[in-house]
Protein backbone atom coordinates (compact mmCIF):
# COMPACT_ATOMS: atom_id res chain seq x y z
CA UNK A 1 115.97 115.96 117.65
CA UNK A 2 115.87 112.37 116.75
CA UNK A 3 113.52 112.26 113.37
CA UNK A 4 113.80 116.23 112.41
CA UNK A 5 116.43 118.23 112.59
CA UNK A 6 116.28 121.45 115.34
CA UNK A 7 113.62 124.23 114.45
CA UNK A 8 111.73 122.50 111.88
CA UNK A 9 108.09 124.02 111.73
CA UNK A 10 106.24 121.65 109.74
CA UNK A 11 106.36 117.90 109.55
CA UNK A 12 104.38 114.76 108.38
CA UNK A 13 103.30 111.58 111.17
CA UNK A 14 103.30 108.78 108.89
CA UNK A 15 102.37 105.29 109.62
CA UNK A 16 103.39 102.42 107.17
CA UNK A 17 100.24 100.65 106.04
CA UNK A 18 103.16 97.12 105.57
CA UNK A 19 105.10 97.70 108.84
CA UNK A 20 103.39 99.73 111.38
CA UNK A 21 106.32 102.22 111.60
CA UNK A 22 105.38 105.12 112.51
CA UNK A 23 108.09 108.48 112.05
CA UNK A 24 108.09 112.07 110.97
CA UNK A 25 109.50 113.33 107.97
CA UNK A 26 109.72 116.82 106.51
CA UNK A 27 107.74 115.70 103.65
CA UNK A 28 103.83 116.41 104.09
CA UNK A 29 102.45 114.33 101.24
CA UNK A 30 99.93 111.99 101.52
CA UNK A 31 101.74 108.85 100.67
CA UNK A 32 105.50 108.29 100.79
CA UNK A 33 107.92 105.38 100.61
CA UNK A 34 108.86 103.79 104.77
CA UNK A 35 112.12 104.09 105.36
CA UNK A 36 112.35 100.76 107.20
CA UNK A 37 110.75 99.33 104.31
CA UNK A 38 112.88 100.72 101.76
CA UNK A 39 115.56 99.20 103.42
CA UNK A 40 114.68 95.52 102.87
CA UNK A 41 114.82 96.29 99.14
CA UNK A 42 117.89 94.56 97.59
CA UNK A 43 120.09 96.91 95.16
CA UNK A 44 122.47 94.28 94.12
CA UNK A 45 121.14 93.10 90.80
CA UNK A 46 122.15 91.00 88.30
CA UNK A 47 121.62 91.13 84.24
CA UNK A 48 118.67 89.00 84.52
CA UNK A 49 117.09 90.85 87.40
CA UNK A 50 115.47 94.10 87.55
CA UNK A 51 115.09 96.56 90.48
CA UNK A 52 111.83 96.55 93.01
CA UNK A 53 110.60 99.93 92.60
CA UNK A 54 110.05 101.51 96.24
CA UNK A 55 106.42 101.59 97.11
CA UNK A 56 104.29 104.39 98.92
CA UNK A 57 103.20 102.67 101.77
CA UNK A 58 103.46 105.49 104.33
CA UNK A 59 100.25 107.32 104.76
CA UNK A 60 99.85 110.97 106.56
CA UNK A 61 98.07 110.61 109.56
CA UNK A 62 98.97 114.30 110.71
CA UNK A 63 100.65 117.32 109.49
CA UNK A 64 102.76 118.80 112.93
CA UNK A 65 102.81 122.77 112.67
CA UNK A 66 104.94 124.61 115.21
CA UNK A 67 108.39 124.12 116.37
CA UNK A 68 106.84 123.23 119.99
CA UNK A 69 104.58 120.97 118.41
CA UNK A 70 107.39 119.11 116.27
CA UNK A 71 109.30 118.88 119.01
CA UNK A 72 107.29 117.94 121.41
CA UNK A 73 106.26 114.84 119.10
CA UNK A 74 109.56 114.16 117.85
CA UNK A 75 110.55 113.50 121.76
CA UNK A 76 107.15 111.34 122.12
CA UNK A 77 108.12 108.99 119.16
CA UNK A 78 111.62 108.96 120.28
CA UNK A 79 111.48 107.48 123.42
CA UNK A 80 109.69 103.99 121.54
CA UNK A 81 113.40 103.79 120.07
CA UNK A 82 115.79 104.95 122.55
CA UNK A 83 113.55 103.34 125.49
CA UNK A 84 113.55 106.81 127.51
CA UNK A 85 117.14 107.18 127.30
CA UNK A 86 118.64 110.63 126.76
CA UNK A 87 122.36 109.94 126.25
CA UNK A 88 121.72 110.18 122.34
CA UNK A 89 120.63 113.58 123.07
């Protein structure tokens, strides 16, 4: 699968409240930090500088039970990335 990895039986759908991303993750809290966001954060400091902390700004819209259901959304959200394509598969 593309977001989960085969036979999960419970996910999270998050949506970004910053972005609009919106992903699974095996986490089912309420908030969590995007993973497209946390990649615009900059690690490289210097001695003067100190490190943006990684917000929550993923919120739960749904917790997936089932390995049907998981993967049956995992394949819906999926094809906005890979534009239908199956060769990744």
């Amino acid at each position: 699968m593309y977001y989960v990895p085969d036979g999960t039986k419970e996910c999270g759908y998050y949506e970004c409240k910053k972005c609009g991303s919106r992903f699974l993750s095996l986490q089912t809290m309420n908030t969590i930090p995007c993973p497209d966001c946390g990649m615009d954060i900059d690690y490289e400091i210097g001695p003067d500088e100190t490190l943006e902390a990684a917000e929550d700004t993923a919120v739960l819209v749904e917790k997936i039970t089932g390995e049907e259901e998981v993967e049956k959304m995992d394949s819906l959200l999926s094809l906005a990335i890979t534009g239908g394509d199956y060769n990744w598969i």
